[in-house]
Protein backbone atom coordinates (compact mmCIF):
# COMPACT_ATOMS: atom_id res chain seq x y z
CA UNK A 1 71.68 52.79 79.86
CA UNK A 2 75.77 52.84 79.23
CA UNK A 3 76.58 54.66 76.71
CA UNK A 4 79.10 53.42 74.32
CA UNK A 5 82.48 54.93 73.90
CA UNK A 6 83.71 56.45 70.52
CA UNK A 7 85.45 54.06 68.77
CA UNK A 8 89.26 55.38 67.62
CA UNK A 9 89.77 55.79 64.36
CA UNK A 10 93.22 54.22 62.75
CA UNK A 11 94.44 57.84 62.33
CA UNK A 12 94.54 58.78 65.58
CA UNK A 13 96.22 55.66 66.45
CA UNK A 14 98.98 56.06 64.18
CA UNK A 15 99.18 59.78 65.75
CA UNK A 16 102.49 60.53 66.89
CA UNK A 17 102.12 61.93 70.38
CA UNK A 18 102.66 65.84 71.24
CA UNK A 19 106.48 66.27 71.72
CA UNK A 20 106.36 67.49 75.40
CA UNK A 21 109.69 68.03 77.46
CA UNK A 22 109.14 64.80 79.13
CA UNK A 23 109.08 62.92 75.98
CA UNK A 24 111.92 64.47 74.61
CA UNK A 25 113.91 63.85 77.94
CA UNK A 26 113.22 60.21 78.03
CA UNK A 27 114.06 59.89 74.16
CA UNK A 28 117.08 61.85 74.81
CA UNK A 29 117.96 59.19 77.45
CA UNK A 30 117.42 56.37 75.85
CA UNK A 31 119.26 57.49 73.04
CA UNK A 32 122.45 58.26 74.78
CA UNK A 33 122.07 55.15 76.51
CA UNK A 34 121.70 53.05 73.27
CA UNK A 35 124.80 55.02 71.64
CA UNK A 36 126.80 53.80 74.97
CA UNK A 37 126.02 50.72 75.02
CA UNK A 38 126.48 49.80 71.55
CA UNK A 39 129.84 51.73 71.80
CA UNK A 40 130.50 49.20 74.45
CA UNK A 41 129.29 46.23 72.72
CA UNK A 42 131.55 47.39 70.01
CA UNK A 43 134.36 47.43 71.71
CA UNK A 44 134.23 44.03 73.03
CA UNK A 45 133.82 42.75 69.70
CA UNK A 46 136.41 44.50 68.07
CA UNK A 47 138.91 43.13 71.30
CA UNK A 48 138.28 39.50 70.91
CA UNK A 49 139.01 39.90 67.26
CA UNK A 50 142.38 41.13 68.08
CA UNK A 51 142.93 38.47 70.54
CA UNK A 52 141.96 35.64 67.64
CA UNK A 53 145.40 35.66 65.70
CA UNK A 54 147.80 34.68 68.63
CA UNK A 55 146.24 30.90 68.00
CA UNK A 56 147.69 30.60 64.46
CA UNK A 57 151.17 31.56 66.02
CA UNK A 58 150.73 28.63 68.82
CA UNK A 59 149.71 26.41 66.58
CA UNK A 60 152.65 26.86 64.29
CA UNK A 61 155.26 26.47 67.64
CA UNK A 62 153.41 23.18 68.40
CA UNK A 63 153.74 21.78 65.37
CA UNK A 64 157.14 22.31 65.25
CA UNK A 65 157.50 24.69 62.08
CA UNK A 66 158.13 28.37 62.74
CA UNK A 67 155.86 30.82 61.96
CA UNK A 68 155.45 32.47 58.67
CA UNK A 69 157.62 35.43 57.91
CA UNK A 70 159.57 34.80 60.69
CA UNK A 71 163.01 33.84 58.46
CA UNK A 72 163.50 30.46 59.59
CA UNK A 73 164.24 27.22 57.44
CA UNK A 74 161.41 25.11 57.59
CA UNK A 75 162.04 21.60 58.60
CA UNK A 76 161.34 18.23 56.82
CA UNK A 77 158.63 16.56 58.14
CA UNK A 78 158.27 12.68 58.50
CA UNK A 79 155.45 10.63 57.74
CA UNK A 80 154.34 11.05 61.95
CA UNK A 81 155.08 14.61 62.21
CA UNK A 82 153.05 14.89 58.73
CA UNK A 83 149.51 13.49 60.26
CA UNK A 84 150.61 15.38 63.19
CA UNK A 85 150.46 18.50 61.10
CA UNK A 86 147.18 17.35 59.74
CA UNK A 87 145.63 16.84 63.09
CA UNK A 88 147.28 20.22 63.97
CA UNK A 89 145.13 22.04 60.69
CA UNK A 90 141.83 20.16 61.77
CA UNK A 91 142.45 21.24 65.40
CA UNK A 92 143.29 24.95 64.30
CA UNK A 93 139.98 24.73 61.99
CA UNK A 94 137.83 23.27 64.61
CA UNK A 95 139.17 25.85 66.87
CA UNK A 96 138.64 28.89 64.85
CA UNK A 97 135.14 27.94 63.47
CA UNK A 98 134.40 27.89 67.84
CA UNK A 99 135.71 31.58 68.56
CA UNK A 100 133.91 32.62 65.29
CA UNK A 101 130.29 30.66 66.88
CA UNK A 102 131.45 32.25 70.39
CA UNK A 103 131.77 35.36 69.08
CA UNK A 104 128.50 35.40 67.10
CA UNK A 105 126.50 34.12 70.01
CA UNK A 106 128.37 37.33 72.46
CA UNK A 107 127.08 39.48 70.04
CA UNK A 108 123.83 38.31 69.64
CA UNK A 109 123.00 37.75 73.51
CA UNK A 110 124.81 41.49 74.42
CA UNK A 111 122.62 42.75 71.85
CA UNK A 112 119.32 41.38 73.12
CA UNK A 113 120.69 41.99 76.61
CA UNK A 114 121.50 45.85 75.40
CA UNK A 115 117.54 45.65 73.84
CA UNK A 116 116.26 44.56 77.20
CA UNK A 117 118.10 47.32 79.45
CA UNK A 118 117.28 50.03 76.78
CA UNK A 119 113.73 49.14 77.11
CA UNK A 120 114.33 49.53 81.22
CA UNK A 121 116.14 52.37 80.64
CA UNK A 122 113.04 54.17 78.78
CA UNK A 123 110.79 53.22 81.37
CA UNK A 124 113.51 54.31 84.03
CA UNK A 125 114.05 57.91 82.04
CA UNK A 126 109.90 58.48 81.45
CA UNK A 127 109.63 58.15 85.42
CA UNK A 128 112.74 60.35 85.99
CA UNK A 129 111.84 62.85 83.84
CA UNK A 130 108.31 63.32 85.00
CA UNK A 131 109.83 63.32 88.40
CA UNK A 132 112.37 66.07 87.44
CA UNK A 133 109.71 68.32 85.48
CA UNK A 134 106.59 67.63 88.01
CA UNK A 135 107.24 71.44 89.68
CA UNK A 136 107.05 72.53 85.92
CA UNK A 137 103.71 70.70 85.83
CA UNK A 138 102.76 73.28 89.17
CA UNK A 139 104.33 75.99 87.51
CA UNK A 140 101.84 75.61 84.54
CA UNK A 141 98.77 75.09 86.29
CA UNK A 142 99.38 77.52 88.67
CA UNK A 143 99.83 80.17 86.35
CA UNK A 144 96.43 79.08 84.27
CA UNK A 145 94.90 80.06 87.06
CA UNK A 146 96.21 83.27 88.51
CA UNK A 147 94.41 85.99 86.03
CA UNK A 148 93.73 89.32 86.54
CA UNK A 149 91.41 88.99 89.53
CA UNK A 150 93.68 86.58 91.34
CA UNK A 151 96.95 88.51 91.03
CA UNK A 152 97.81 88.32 95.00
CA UNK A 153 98.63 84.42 94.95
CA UNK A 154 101.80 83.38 94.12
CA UNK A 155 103.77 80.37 93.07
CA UNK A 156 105.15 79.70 96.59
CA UNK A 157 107.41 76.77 95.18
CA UNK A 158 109.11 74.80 97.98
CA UNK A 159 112.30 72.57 96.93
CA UNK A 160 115.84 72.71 96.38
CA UNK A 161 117.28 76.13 94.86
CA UNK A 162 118.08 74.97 91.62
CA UNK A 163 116.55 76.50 88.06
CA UNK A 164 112.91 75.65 88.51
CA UNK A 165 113.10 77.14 91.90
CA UNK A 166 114.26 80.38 90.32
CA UNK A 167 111.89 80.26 88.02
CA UNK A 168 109.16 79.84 90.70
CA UNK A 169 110.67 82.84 92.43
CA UNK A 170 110.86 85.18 88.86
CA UNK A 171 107.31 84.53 88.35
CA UNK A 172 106.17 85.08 91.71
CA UNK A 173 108.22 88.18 91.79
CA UNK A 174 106.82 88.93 88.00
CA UNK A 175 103.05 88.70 89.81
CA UNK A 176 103.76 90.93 92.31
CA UNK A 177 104.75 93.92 89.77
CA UNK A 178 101.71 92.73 87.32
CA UNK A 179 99.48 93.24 90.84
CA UNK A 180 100.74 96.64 91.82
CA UNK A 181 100.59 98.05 87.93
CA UNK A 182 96.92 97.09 88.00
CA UNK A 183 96.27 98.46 91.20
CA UNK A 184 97.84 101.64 90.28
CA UNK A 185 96.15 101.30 86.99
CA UNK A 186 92.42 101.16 88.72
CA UNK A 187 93.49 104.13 91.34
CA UNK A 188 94.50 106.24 88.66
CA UNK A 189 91.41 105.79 86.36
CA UNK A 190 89.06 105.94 88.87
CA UNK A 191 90.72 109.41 90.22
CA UNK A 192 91.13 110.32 86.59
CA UNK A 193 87.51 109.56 86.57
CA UNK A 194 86.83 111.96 89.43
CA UNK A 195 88.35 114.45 88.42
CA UNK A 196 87.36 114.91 84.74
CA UNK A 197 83.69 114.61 86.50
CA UNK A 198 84.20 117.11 89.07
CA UNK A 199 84.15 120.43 86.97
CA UNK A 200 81.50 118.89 84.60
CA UNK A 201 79.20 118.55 87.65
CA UNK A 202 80.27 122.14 88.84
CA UNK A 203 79.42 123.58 85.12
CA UNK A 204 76.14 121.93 85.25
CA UNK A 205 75.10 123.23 88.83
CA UNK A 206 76.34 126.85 87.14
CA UNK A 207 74.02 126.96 84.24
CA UNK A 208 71.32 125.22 86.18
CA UNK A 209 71.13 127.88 88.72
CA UNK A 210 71.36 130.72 86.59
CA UNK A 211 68.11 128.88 84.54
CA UNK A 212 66.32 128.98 87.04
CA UNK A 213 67.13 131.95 88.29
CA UNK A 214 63.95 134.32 87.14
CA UNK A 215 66.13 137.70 87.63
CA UNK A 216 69.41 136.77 85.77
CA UNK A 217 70.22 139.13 83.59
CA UNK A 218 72.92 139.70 80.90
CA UNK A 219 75.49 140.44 82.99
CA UNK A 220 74.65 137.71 85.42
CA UNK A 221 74.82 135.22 81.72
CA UNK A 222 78.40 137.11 81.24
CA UNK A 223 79.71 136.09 84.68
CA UNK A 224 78.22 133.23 84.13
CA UNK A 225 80.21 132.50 80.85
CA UNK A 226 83.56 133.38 82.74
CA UNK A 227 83.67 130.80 85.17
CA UNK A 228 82.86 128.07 82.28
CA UNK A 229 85.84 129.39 80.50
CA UNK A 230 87.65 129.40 83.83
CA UNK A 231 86.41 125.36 83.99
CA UNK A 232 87.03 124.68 80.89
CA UNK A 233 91.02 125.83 81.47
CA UNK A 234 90.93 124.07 84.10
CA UNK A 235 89.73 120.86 82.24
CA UNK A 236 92.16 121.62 79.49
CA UNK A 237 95.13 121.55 81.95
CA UNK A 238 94.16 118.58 83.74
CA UNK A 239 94.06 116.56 79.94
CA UNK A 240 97.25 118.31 78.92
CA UNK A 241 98.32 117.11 82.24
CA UNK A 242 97.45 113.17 81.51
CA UNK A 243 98.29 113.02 78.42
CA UNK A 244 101.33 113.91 79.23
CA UNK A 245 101.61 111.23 81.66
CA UNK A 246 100.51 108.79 79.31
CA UNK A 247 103.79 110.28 77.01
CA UNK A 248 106.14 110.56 79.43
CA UNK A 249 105.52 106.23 80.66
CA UNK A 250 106.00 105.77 77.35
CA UNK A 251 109.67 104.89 75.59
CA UNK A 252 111.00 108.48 74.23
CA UNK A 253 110.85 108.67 70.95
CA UNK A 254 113.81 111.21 69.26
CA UNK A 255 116.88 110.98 71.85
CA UNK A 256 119.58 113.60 71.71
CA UNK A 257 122.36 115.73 73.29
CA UNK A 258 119.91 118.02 75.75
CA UNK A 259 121.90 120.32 78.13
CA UNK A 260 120.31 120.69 81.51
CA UNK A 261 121.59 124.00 82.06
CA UNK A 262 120.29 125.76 79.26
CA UNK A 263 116.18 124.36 79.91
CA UNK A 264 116.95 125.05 83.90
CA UNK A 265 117.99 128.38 83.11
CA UNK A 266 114.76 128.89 80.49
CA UNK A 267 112.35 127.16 83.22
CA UNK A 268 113.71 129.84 85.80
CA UNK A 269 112.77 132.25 83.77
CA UNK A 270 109.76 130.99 83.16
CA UNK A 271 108.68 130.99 86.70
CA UNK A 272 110.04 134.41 87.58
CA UNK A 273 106.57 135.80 88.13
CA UNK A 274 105.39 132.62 90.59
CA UNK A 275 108.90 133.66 92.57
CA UNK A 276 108.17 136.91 92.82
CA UNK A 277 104.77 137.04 94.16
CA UNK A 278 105.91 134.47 97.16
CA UNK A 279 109.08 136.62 97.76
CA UNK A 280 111.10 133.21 97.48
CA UNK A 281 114.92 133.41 97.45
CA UNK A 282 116.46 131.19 94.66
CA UNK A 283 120.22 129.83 94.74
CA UNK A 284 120.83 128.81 91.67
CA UNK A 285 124.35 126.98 90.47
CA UNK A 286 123.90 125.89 86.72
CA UNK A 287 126.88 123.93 85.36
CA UNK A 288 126.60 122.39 82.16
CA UNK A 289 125.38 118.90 82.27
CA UNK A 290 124.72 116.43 78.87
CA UNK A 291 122.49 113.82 79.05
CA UNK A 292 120.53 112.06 75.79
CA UNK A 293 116.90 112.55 76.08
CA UNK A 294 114.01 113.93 74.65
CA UNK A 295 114.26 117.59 74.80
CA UNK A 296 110.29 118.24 75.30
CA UNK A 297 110.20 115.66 77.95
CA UNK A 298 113.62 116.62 79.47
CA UNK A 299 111.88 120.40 79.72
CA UNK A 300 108.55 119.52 80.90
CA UNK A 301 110.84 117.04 83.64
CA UNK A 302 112.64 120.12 84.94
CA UNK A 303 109.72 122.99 84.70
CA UNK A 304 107.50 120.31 87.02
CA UNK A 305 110.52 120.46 89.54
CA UNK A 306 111.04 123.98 89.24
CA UNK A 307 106.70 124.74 89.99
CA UNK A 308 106.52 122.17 92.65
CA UNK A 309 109.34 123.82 94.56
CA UNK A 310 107.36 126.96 94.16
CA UNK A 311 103.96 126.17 94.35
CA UNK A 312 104.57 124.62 97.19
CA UNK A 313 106.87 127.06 99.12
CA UNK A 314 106.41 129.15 102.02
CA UNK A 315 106.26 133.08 101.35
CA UNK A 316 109.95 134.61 101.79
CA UNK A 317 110.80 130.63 101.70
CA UNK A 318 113.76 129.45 99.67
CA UNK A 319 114.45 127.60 96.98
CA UNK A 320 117.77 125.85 95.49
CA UNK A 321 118.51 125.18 92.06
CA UNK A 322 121.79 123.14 90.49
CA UNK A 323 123.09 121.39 87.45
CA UNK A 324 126.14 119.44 87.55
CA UNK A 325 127.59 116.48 85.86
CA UNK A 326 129.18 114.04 88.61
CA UNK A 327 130.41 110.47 87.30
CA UNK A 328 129.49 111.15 83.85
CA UNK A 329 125.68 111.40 84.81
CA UNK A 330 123.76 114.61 84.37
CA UNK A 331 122.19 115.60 87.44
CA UNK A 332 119.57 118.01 88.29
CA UNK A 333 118.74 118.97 92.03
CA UNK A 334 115.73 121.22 93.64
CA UNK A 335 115.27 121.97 97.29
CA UNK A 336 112.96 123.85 98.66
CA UNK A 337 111.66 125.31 102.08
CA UNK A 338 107.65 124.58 103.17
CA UNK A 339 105.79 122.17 105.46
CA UNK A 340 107.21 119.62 107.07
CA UNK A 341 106.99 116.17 105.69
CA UNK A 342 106.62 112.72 106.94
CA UNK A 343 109.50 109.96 105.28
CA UNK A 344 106.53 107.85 105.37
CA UNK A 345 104.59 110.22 102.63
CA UNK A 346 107.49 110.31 100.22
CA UNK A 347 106.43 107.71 97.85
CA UNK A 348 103.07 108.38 97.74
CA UNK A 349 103.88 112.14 96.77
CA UNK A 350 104.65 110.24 93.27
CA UNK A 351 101.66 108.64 92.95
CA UNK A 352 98.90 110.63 90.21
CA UNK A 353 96.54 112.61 91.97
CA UNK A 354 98.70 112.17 95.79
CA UNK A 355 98.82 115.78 97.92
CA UNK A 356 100.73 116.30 100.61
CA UNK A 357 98.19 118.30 103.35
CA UNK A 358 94.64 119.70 103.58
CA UNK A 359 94.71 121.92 100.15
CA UNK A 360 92.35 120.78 97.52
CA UNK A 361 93.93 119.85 94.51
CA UNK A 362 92.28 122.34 92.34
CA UNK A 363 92.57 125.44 95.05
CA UNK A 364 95.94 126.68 93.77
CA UNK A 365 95.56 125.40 89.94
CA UNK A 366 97.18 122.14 90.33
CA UNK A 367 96.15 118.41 90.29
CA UNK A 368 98.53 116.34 92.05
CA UNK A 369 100.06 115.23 88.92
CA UNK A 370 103.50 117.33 88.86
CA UNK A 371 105.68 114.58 90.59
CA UNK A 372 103.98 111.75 89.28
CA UNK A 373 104.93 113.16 85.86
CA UNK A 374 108.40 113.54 86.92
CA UNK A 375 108.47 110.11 87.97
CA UNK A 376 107.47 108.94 84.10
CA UNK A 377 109.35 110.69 82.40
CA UNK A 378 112.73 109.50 84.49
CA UNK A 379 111.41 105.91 84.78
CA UNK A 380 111.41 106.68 80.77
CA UNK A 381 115.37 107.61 80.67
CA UNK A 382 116.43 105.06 82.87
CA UNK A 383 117.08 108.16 85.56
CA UNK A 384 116.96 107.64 89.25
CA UNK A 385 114.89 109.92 91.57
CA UNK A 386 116.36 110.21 95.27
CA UNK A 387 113.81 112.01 97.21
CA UNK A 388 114.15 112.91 100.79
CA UNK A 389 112.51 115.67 102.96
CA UNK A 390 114.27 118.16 104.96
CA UNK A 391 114.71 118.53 108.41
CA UNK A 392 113.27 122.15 108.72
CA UNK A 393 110.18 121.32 106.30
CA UNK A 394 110.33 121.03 102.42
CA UNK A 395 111.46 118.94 100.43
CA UNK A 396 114.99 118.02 97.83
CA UNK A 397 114.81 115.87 94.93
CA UNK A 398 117.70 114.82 92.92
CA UNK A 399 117.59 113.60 89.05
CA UNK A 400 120.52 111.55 87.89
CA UNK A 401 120.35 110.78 84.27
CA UNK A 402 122.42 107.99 82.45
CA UNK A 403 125.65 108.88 80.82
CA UNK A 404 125.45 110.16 77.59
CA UNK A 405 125.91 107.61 74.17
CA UNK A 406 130.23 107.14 73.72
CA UNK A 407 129.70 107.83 69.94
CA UNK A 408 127.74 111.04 68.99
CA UNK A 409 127.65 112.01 65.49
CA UNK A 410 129.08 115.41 65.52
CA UNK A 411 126.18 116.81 63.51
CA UNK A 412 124.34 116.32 66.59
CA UNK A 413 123.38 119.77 67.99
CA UNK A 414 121.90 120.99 71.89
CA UNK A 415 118.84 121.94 71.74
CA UNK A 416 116.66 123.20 74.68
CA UNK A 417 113.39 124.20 75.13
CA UNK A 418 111.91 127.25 76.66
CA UNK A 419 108.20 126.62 78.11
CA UNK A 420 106.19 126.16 81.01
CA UNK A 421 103.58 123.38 81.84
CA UNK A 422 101.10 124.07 84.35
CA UNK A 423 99.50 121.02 85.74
């Protein structure tokens, strides 16, 4: 059985259609086409009616009488040269009443002949256009259907390098930052994931244990209570520890004069104790160096540093320590002696959760999270990281930080911070 087709209701046939580029193109066409051509037509018609009074002024020499305004006496005319004249008027009459029908009919057949090539030219401009915008109609649907799942396919436009070309390219280029922020995005929550579960799964073993455990006693409950309230530290860094991630990725809130000197010197401090116990030698140069920033950030930035390059030290290693200002940017450098490492692992060390060697993460209080950190909170300042490992084993990591604003209000004073993050 056919089923009959909706019939179309006299609204939707008066509907204009949807403005697309291609429509707009092709109007745009035909209308500059039109206004040329009728500025052409124009023309013409405005020419032969300048050419039109040189006949009078013939006439008049023929018929032997100069021409009006021209000074001369006129000259008696005879019975002949009077139905001469006569003729002469009909002639001029007859004559002028032609150029007027000639130049009615030009304009009428130029303007159907101008009606006729606009209509080509519409047809002609729809075709071009669609022609012209058909990569935008690949552009479209390939981007419909690259979603989330589908990230690794790209545009791949082929063509000549003009603009929709670079579009192509942009986008493609666009999908392959969208594809590694989600992949990062998935590695870091399911690590997050990990670790968050990790001491909850110890904790519960604990208590589980000590249940069952038909001799536990008081003190074996006390001992018991310590290492929950050594896990639950450790939990309690780890958050402190992401959530400042999630802060530092984010734009920085308060911006202001922070001198790099004054937290390096503070963060030194700070560590004193960590230095100590490894018997590490520190060379420290602090110069004064301005940068606009946010001063928490800026501190939590440099005491990461500063407990990376110890932390992960040799004992009796060294570790080197400068502030300087070079090219108007603030710049903060750390070197420090300890295993040797691979060009290759650089990058990753700046991933969340990413060790270099067999330690676990948790064996010497940390999570893998220092550098990555670091990494946020520059990305955050529009500061450049240059990372590069040393020949005899360690690593050095330079921060250079944008050039502070030309204009600050001279209100504005340094502040720096004094504290130490452990993560």
């Amino acid at each position: 059985m056919r089923i009959p087709r909706p019939r179309r209701s006299l609204r939707s046939w008066l509907r204009l259609p949807r403005r697309t580029a291609r429509l707009r193109l092709t109007v745009l066409y035909a209308g500059v086409f039109l206004a040329c051509g009728a500025a052409v037509l124009a023309l013409a018609y405005l020419l032969d009616g300048h050419a039109a009074p040189l006949v009078p002024l013939h006439q008049h020499l023929t018929a032997g009488q100069p021409p009006p305004g021209s000074g001369l006496p006129k000259v008696p005319l005879g019975p002949l040269a009077a139905a001469q004249q006569a003729r002469v008027r009909s002639l001029k009459a007859d004559l002028l009443a032609q150029i007027a029908s000639d130049r009615h009919q030009l304009l009428t057949q130029s303007g159907i002949a101008l009606a006729v090539v606009a209509v080509a030219a519409v047809v002609i401009g729809w075709f071009i256009a669609g022609r012209v915008l058909r990569p935008l109609s690949t552009i479209t649907a390939a981007a419909r259907r690259i979603s989330a799942s589908s990230l690794h396919e790209r545009l791949a436009l082929s063509g000549p390098d003009d603009e929709l070309k670079e579009l192509a390219d942009t986008l493609d280029h666009l999908f392959a930052r969208l594809e590694a922020s989600f992949d990062a995005q998935r590695r870091f929550a399911a690590n997050a994931s990990h670790e968050l579960r990790t001491p909850l799964t110890r904790e519960r073993a604990l208590l589980e244990v000590t249940r069952a455990d038909p001799a536990a006693t008081t003190g074996t409950w006390l001992a018991v209570s310590q290492d929950l309230l050594a896990f639950n530290a450790e939990q309690d860094r780890l958050i402190e520890a992401l959530l400042t991630l999630a802060s530092g990725e984010a734009d920085p809130g308060q911006r202001e004069p922070t001198d790099l000197a004054a937290i390096t010197s503070a963060a030194l401090a700070a560590a004193a104790p960590a230095i100590s116990g490894l018997g590490l030698a520190v060379n420290a140069s602090i110069q004064p160096a301005i940068l606009d920033g946010d001063p928490i950030l800026i501190q939590q930035l440099v005491t990461n540093l500063i407990d990376n390059a110890v932390r992960h030290n040799l004992p009796g290693g060294q570790v080197q320590i400068a502030t300087k200002t070079s090219g108007g940017r603030a710049v903060f450098s750390v070197a420090s002696s300890g295993p040797v490492i691979p060009s290759a692992d650089i990058d990753r060390l700046f991933q969340p959760f990413q060790r270099f060697g067999p330690r676990s993460a948790r064996r010497d209080g940390g999570h893998g999270l220092g550098l990555a950190i670091v990494q946020a909170i520059a990305t955050a300042h529009g500061a450049t990281i240059t990372a590069r490992p040393r020949p005899a084993g360690g690593l050095a990591i330079d921060i250079a930080c944008p050039p502070p604003a030309p204009a600050s209000p001279p209100q504005a004073t340094v502040r720096s911070g004094a504290g130490h993050a452990m993560v």
